[in-house]
C-alpha atoms as a PDB file:
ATOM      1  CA  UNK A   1       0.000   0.000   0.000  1.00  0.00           C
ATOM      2  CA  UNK A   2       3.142   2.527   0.858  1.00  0.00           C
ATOM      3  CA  UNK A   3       4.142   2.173  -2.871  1.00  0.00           C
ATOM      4  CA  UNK A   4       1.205   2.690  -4.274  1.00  0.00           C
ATOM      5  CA  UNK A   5       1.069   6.092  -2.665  1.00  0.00           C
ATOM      6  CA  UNK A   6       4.958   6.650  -2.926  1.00  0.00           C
ATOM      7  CA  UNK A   7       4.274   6.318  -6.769  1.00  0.00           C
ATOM      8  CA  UNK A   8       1.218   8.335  -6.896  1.00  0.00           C
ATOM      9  CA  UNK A   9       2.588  11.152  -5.123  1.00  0.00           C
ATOM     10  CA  UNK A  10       6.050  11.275  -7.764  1.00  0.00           C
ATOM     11  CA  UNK A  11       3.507  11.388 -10.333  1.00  0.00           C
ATOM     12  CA  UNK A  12       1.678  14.659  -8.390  1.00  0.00           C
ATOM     13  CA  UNK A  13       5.348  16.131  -8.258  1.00  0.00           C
ATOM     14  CA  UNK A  14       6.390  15.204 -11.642  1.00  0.00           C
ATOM     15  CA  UNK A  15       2.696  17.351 -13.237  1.00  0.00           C
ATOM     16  CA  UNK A  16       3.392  20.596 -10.677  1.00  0.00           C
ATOM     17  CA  UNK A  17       6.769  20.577 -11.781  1.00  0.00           C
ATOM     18  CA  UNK A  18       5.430  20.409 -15.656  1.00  0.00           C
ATOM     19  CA  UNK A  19       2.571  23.061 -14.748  1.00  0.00           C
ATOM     20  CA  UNK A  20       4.900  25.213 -13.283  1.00  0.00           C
ATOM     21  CA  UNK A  21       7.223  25.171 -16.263  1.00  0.00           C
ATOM     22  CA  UNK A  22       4.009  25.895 -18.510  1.00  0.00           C
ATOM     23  CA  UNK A  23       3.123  28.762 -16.181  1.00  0.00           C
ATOM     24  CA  UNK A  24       6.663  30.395 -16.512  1.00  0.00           C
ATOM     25  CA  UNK A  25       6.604  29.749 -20.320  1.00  0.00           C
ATOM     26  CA  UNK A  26       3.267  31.680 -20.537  1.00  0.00           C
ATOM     27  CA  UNK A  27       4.803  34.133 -18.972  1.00  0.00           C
ATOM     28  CA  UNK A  28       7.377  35.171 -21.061  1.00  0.00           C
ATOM     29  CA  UNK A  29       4.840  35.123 -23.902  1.00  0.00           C
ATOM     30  CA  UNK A  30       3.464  38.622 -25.570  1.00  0.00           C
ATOM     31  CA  UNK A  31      -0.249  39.186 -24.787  1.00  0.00           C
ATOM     32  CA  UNK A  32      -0.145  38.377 -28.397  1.00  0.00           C
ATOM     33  CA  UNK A  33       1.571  35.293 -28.354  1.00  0.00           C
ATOM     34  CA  UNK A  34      -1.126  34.318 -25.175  1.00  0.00           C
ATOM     35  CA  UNK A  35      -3.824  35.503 -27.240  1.00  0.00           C
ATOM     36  CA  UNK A  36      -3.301  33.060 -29.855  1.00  0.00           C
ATOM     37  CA  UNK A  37      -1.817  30.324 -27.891  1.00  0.00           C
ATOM     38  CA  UNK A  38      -5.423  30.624 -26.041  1.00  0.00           C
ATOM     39  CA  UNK A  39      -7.406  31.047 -29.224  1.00  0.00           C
ATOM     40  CA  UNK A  40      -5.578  27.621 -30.348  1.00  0.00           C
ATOM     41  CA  UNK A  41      -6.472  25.673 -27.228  1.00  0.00           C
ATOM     42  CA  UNK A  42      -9.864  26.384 -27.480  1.00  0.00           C
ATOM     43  CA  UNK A  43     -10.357  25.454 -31.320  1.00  0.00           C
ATOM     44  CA  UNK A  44      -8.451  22.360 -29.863  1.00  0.00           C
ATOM     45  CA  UNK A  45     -10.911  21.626 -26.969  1.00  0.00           C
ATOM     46  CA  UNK A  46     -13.655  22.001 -29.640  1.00  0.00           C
ATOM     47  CA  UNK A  47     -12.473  19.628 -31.794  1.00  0.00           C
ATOM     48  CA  UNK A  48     -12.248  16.669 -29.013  1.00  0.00           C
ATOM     49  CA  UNK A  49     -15.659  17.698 -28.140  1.00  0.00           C
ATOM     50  CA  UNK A  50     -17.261  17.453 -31.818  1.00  0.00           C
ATOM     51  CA  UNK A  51     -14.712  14.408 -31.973  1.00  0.00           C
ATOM     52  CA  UNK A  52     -16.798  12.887 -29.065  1.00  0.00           C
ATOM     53  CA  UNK A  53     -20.343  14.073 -30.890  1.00  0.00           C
ATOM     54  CA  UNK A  54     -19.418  12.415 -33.953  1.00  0.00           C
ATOM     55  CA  UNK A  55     -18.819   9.232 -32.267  1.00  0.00           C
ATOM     56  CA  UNK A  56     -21.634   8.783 -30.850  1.00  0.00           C
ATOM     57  CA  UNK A  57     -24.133  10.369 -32.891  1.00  0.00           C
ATOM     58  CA  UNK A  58     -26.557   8.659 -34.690  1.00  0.00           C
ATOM     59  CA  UNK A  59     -28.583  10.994 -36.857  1.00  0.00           C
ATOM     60  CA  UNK A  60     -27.496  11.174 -40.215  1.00  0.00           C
ATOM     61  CA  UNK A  61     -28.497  15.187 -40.168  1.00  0.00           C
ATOM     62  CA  UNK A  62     -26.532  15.718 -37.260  1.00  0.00           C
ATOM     63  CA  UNK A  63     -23.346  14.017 -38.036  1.00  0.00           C
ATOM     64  CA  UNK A  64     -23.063  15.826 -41.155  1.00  0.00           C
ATOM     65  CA  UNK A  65     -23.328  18.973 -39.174  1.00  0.00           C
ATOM     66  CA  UNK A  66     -20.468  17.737 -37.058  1.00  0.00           C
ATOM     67  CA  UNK A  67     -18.400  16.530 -39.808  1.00  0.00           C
ATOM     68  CA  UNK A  68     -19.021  20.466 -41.208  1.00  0.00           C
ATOM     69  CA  UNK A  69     -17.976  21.682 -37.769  1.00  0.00           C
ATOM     70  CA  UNK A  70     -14.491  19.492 -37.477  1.00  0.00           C
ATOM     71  CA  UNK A  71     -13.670  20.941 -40.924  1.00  0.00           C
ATOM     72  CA  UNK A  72     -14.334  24.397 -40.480  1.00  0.00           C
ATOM     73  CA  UNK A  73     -11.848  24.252 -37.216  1.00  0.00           C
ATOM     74  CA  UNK A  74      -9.625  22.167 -38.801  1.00  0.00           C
ATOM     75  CA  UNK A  75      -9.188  25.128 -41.315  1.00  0.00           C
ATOM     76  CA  UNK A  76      -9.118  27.277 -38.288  1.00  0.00           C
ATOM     77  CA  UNK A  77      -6.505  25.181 -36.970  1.00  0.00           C
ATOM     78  CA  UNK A  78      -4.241  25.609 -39.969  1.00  0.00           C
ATOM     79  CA  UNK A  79      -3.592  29.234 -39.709  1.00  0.00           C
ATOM     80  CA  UNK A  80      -2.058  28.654 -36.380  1.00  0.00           C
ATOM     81  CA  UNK A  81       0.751  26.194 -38.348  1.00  0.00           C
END
């Protein structure tokens, strides 16, 4: 039982040391560069979500809407390459 929590707690250390690094590379980011690194992660959260629509949809009406959706912010997703 002791390892189980020994292991759990490097993995807690190991993601606040990667969060922390994250934070302090945000930080020396532009509002601009923020801006857009924000703007990206949400067309990013977007997709997974009409990802996980898609999957489980079942009217045909829908899931072409969906599939119109992931293309549009795929496009979207191209200007930040």
């Amino acid at each position: 039982m002791a390892r189980g929590w020994e292991s759990k707690s490097v993995e807690d250390q190991q993601q606040t040391a990667s969060a922390v690094k994250e934070a302090r590379a945000l930080n020396r980011l532009t509002p601009q560069q923020r801006e857009r690194q924000a703007q990206k992660q949400s067309l990013l959260l977007s997709r997974a979500q009409t990802i996980s629509r898609l999957k489980s949809a079942t009217n045909e009406k829908y899931r072409a809407q969906l599939e119109l959706a992931l293309r549009h912010l795929d496009e979207k997703l191209r200007e930040f390459d």
